[in-house]
C-alpha atoms as a PDB file:
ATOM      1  CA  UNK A   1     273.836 150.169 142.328  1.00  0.00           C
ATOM      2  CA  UNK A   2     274.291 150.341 138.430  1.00  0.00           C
ATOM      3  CA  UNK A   3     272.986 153.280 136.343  1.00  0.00           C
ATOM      4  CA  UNK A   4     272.944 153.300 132.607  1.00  0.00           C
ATOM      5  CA  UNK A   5     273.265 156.628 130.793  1.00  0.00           C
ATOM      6  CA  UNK A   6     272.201 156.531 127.061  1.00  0.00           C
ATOM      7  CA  UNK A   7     273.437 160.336 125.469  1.00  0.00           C
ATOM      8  CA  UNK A   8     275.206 160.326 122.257  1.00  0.00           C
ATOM      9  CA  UNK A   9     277.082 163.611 123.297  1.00  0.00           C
ATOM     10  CA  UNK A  10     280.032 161.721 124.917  1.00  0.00           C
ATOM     11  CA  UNK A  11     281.321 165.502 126.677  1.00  0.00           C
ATOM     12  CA  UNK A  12     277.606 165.386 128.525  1.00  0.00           C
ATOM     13  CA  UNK A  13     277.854 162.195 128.798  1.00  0.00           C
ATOM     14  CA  UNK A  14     280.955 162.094 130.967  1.00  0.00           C
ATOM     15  CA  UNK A  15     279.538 165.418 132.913  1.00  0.00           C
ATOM     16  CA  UNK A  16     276.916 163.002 133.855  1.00  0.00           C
ATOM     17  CA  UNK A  17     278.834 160.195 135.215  1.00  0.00           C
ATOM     18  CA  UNK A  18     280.481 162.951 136.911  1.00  0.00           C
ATOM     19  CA  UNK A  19     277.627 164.050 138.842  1.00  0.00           C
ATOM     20  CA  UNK A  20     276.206 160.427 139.568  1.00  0.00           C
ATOM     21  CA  UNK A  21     279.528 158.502 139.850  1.00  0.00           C
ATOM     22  CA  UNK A  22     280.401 158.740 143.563  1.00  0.00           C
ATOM     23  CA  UNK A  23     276.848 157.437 144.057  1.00  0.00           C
ATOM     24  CA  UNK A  24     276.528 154.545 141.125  1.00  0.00           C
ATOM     25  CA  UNK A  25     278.107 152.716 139.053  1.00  0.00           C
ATOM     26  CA  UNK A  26     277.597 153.514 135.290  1.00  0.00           C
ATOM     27  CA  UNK A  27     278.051 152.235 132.044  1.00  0.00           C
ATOM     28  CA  UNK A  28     277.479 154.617 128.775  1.00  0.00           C
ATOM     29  CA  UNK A  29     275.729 154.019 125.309  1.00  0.00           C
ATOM     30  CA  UNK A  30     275.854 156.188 122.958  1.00  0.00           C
ATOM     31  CA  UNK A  31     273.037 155.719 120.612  1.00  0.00           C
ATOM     32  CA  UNK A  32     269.563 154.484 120.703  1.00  0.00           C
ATOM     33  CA  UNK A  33     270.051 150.413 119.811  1.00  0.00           C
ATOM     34  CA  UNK A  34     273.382 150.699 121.932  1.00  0.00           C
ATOM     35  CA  UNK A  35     271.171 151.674 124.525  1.00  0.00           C
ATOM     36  CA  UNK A  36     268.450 149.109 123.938  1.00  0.00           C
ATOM     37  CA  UNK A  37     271.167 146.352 123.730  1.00  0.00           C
ATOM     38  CA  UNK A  38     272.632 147.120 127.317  1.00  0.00           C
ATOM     39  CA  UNK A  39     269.243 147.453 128.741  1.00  0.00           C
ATOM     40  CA  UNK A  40     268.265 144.191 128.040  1.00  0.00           C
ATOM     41  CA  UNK A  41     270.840 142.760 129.969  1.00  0.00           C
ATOM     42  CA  UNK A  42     268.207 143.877 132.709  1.00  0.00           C
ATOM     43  CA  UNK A  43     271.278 144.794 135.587  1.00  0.00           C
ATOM     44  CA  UNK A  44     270.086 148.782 136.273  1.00  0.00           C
ATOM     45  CA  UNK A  45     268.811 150.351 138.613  1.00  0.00           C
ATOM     46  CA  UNK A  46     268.095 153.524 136.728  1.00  0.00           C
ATOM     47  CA  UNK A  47     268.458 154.558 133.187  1.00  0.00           C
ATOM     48  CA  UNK A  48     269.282 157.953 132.383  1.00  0.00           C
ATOM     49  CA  UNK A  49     268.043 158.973 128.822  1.00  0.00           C
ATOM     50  CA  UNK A  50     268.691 161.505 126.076  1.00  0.00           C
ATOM     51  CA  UNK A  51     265.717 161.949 123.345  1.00  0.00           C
ATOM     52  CA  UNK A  52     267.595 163.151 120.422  1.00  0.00           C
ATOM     53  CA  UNK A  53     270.284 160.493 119.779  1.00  0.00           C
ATOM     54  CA  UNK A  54     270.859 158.484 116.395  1.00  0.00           C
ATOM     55  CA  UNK A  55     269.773 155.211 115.250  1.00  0.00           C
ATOM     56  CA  UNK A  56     267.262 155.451 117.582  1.00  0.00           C
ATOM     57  CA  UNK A  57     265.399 158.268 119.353  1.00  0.00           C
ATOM     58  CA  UNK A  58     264.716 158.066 123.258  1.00  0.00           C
ATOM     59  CA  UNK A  59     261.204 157.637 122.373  1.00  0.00           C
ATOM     60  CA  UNK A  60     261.614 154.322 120.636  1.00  0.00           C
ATOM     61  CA  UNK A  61     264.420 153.261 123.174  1.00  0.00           C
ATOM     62  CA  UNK A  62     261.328 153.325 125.551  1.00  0.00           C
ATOM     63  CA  UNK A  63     258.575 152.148 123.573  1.00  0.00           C
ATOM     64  CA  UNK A  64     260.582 148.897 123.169  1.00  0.00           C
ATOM     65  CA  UNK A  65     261.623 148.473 126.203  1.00  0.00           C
ATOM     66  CA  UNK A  66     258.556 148.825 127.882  1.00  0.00           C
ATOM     67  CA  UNK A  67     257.350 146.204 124.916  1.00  0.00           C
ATOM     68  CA  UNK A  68     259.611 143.950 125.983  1.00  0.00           C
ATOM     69  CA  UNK A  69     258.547 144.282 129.609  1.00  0.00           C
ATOM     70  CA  UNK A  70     261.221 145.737 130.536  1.00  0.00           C
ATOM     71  CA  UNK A  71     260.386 148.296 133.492  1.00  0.00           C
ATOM     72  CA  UNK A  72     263.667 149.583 134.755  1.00  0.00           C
ATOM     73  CA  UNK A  73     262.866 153.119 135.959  1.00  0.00           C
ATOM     74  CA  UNK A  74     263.893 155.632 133.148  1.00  0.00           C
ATOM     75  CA  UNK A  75     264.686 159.422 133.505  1.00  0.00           C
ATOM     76  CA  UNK A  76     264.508 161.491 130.311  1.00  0.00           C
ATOM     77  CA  UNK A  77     267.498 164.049 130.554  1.00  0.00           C
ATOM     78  CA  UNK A  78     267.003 166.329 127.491  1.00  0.00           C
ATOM     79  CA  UNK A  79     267.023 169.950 126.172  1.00  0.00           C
ATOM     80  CA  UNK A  80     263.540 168.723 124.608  1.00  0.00           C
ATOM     81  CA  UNK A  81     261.390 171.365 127.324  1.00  0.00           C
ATOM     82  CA  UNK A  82     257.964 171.303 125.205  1.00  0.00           C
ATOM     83  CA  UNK A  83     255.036 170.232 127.132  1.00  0.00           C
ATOM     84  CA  UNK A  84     254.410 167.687 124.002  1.00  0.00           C
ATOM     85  CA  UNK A  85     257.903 166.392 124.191  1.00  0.00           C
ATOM     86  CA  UNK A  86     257.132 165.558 128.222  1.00  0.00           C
ATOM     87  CA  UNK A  87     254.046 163.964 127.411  1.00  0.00           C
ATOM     88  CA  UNK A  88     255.556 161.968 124.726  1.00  0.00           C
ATOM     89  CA  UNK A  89     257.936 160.876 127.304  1.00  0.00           C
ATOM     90  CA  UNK A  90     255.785 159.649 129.988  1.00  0.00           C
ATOM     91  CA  UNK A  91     253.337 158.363 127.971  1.00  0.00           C
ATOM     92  CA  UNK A  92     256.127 156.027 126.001  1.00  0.00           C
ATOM     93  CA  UNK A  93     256.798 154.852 129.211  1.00  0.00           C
ATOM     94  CA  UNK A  94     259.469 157.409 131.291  1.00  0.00           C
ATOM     95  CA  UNK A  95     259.190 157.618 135.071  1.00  0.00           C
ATOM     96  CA  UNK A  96     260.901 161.427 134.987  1.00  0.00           C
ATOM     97  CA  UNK A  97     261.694 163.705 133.070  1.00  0.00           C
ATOM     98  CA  UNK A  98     264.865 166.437 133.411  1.00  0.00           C
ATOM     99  CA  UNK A  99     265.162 169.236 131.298  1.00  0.00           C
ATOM    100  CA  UNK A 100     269.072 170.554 130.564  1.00  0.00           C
ATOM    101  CA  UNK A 101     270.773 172.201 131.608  1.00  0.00           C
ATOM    102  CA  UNK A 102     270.167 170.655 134.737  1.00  0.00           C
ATOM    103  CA  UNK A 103     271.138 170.534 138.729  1.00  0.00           C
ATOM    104  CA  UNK A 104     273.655 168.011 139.953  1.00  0.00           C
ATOM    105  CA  UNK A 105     271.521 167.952 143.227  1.00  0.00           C
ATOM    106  CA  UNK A 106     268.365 168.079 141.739  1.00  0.00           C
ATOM    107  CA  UNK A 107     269.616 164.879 139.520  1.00  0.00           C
ATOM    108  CA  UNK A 108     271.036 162.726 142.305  1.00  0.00           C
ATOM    109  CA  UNK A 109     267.555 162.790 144.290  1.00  0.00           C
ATOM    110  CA  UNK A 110     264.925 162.147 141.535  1.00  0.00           C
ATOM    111  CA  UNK A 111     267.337 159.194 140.437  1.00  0.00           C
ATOM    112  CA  UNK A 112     267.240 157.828 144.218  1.00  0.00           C
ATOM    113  CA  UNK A 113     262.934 158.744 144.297  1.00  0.00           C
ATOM    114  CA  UNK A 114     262.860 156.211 141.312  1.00  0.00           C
ATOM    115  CA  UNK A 115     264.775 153.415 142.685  1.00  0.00           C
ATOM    116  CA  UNK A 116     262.813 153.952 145.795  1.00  0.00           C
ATOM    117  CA  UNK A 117     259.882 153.430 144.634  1.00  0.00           C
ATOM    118  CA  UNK A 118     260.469 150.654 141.627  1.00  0.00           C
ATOM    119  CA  UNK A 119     262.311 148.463 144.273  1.00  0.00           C
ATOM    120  CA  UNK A 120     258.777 149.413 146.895  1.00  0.00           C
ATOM    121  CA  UNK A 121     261.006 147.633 150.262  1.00  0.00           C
ATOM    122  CA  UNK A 122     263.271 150.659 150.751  1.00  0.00           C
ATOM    123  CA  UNK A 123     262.911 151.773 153.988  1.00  0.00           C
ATOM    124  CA  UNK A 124     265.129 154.840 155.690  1.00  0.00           C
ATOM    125  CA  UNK A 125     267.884 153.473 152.500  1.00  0.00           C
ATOM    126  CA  UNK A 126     267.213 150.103 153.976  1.00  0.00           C
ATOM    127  CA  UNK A 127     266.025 146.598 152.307  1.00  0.00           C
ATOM    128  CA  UNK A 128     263.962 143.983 154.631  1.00  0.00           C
ATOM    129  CA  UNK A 129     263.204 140.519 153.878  1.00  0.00           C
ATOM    130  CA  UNK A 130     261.867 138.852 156.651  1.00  0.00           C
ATOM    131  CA  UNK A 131     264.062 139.473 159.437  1.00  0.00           C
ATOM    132  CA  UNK A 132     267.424 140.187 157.679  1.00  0.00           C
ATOM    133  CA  UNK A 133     268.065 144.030 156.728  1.00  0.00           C
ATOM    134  CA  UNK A 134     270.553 145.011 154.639  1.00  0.00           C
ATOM    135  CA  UNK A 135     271.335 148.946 155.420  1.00  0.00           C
ATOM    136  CA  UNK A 136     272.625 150.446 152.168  1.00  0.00           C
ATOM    137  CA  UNK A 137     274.357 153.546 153.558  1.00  0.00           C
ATOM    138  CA  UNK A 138     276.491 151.827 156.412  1.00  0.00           C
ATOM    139  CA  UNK A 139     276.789 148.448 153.691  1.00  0.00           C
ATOM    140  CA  UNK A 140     275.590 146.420 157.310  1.00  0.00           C
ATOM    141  CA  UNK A 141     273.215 143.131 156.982  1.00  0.00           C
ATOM    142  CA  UNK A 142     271.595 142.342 160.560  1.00  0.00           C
ATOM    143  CA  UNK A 143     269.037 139.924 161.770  1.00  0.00           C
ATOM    144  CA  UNK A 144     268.231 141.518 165.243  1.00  0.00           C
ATOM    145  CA  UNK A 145     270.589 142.109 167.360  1.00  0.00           C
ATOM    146  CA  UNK A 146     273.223 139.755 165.179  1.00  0.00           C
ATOM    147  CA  UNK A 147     275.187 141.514 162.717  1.00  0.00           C
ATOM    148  CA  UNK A 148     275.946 139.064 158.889  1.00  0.00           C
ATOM    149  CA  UNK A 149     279.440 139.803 158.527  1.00  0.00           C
ATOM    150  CA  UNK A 150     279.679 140.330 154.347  1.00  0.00           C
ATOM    151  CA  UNK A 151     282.802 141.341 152.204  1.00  0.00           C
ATOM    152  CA  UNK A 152     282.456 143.774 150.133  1.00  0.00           C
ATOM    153  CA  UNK A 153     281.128 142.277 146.614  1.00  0.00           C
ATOM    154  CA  UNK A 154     279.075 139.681 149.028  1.00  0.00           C
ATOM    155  CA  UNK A 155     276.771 142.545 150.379  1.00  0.00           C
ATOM    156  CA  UNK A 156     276.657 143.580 146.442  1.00  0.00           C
ATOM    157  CA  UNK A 157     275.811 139.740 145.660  1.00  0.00           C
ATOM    158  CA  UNK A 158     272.942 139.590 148.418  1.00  0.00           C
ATOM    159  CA  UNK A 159     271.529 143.192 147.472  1.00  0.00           C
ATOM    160  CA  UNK A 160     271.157 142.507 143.972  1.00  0.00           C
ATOM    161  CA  UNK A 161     269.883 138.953 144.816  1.00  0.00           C
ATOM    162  CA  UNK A 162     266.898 140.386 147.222  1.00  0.00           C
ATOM    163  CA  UNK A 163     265.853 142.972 144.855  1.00  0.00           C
ATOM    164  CA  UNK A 164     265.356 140.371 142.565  1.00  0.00           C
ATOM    165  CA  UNK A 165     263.825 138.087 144.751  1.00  0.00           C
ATOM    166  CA  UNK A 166     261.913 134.776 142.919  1.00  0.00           C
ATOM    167  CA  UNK A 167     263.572 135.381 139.805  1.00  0.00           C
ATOM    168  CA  UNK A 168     266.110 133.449 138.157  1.00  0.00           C
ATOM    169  CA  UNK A 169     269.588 135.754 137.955  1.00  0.00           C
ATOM    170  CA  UNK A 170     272.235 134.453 135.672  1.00  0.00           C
ATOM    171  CA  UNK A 171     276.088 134.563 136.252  1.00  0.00           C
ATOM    172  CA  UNK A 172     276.358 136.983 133.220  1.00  0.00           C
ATOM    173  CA  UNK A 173     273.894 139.390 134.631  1.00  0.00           C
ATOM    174  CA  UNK A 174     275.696 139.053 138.330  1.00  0.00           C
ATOM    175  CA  UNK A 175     278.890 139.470 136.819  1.00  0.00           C
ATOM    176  CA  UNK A 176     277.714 142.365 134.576  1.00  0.00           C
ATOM    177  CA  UNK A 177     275.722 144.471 137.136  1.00  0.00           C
ATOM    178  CA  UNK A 178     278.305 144.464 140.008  1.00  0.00           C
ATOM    179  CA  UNK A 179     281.952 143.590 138.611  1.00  0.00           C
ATOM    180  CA  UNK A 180     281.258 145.597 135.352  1.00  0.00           C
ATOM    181  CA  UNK A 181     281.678 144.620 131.868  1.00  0.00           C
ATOM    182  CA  UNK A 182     284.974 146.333 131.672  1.00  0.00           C
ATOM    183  CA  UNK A 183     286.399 143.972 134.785  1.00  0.00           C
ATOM    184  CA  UNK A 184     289.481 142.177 133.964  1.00  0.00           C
ATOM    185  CA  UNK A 185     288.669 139.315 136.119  1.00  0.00           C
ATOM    186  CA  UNK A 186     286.278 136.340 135.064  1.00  0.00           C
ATOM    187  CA  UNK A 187     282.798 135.339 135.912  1.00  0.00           C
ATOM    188  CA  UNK A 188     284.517 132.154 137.774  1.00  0.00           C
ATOM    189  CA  UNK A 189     284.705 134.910 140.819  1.00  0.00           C
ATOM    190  CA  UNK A 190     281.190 134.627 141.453  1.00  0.00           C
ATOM    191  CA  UNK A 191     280.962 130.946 142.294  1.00  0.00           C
ATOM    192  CA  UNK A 192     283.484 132.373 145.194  1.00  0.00           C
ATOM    193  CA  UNK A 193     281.410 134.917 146.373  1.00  0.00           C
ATOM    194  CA  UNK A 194     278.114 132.940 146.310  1.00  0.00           C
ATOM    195  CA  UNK A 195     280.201 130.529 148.374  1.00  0.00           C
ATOM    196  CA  UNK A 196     281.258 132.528 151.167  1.00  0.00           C
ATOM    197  CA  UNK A 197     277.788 133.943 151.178  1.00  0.00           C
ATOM    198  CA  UNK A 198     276.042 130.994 151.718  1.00  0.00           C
ATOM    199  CA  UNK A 199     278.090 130.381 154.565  1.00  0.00           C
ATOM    200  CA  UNK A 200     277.975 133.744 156.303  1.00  0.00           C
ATOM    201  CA  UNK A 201     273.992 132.930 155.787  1.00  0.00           C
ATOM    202  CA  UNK A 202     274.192 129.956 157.334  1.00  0.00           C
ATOM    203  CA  UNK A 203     275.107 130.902 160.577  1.00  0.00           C
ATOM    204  CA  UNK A 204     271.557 132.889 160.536  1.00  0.00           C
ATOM    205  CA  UNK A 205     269.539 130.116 158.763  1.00  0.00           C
ATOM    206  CA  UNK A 206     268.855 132.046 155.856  1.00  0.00           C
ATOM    207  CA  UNK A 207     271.265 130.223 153.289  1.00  0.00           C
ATOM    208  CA  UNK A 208     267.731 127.994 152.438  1.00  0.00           C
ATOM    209  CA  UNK A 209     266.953 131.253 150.378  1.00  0.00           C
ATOM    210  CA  UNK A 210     269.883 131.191 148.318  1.00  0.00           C
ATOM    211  CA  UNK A 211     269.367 128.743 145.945  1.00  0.00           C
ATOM    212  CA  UNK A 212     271.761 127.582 142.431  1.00  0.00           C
ATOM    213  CA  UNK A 213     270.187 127.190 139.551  1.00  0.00           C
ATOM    214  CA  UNK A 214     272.825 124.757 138.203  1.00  0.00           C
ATOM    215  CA  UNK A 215     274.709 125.843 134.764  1.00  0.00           C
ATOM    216  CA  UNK A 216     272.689 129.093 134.727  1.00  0.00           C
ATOM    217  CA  UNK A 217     272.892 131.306 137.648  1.00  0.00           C
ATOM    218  CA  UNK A 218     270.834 131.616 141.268  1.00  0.00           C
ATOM    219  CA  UNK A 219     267.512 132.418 142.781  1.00  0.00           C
ATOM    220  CA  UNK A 220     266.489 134.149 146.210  1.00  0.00           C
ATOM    221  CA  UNK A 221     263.322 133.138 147.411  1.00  0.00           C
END
C-alpha cells in the first residue's frame, strides 16, 4: 500500500515516514500544489496532510481534490487543535483529523481504520472477490482449498487491480503506485508481471477478469 504525506517541514516529514514506513510505502510533497499534483495521479491509499504549508493550504489541497472527485481518504496531521480548524477540516472534505504532536501507535491505526473502510471488502486484513481472497498480512491469494502461487510485485499487481475493480488502471499509475516513481527500472516490467499473472490465474479460471486495455493500461472486472 502507498501513502502520500504532504508537510512542508521536511524534519517532520521524514519522522513521519518513519513511523508509517515499515507499514507503507510513501512518497513526500512538500507544498500544497506539490501535493495536489501527486494526488491526482490517484495511486494512494491514504494521504497524510499538514494545514499550514505554502502555495497552498491543506484546506484548499482538499477542497480541490474532493472537486475533482477525488476521494482518497485524507488524515489532517497538524498543530492546528481549534475546534474551528477541525471543522474546517472535515467539512472541506478530511476523513481524520490528528493533532501534533502525535502517537506513532495512535497514527498507524486511524491510517489502517481509513483504508478499511474507503476500500468497504476488507475483511480480518483480507480482500474477497468472488471466491479468490487475497490475505494481506501473510501476502497469500486462495480460492478454497487451492492456494494462487504470486511473486512478490504480482500479489501487488492483483491487490491494486481488485481494489480498483471496473475501472480502467493505466501502466503509469501501476508503475507509479507499486514500483515507485523513484524506481530505476522501466514501466516495460509491468507487461511481465501482468503476464505471469494471467497465467497463475488461469489455472483457477479467473484470468477472464483480467482484462488489457490495449496502449493504455488494464481493467479487473
Amino acid at each position: 500500500m502507498r501513502i502520500l504525506i504532504v508537510e512542508d517541514d521536511k524534519v517532520l516529514a521524514k519522522t513521519i515516514e518513519q513511523c508509517v514506513g515499515n507499514n507503507y510505502e510513501v512518497d513526500h510533497a512538500y507544498d500544497g500544489e506539490e501535493g495536489i499534483l501527486y494526488a491526482e495521479q490517484a495511486i494512494y491509499d491514504a494521504i497524510i496532510l499538514d494545514i499550514m504549508m505554502p502555495i497552498k493550504n491543506g484546506y484548499e489541497v482538499l477542497n480541490t481534490l474532493r472537486a475533482e472527485k477525488i476521494y482518497t481518504p485524507v488524515l489532517i496531521l497538524t498543530a492546528k487543535d481549534g475546534i474551528s480548524d477541525k471543522v474546517t477540516g472535515f467539512r472541506s472534505g478530511a476523513d481524520d483529523y490528528l493533532v501534533k504532536p502525535f502517537n506513532r501507535e495512535e497514527l498507524l491505526v486511524r491510517l489502517e481504520a481509513l483504508i478499511r473502510r474507503s476500500i468497504g471488502n476488507y475483511t480480518e486484513n483480507t480482500i474477497q472477490f468472488e471466491d479468490l481472497v487475497l490475505d494481506l498480512n501473510s501476502r497469500c491469494a486462495r480460492v478454497g482449498d487451492k492456494e494462487v502461487f504470486l511473486q512478490g510485485k504480482q500479489f501487488d499487481m492483483l491487490e491494486y487491480l481488485i481494489n480498483s475493480k471496473n475501472a480502467i488502471i493505466t501502466k503509469e499509475q501501476i508503475f507509479d503506485k507499486i514500483w515507485g516513481f523513484d524506481s530505476e527500472t522501466t514501466a516495460n516490467v509491468i507487461e511481465v508481471y501482468a503476464s505471469g499473472l494471467r497465467k497463475e490465474l488461469k489455472k483457477i479460471g479467473y484470468d477472464k477478469h483480467l482484462k488489457t486495455i490495449r496502449g493504455v493500461g488494464y481493467i479487473w472486472s
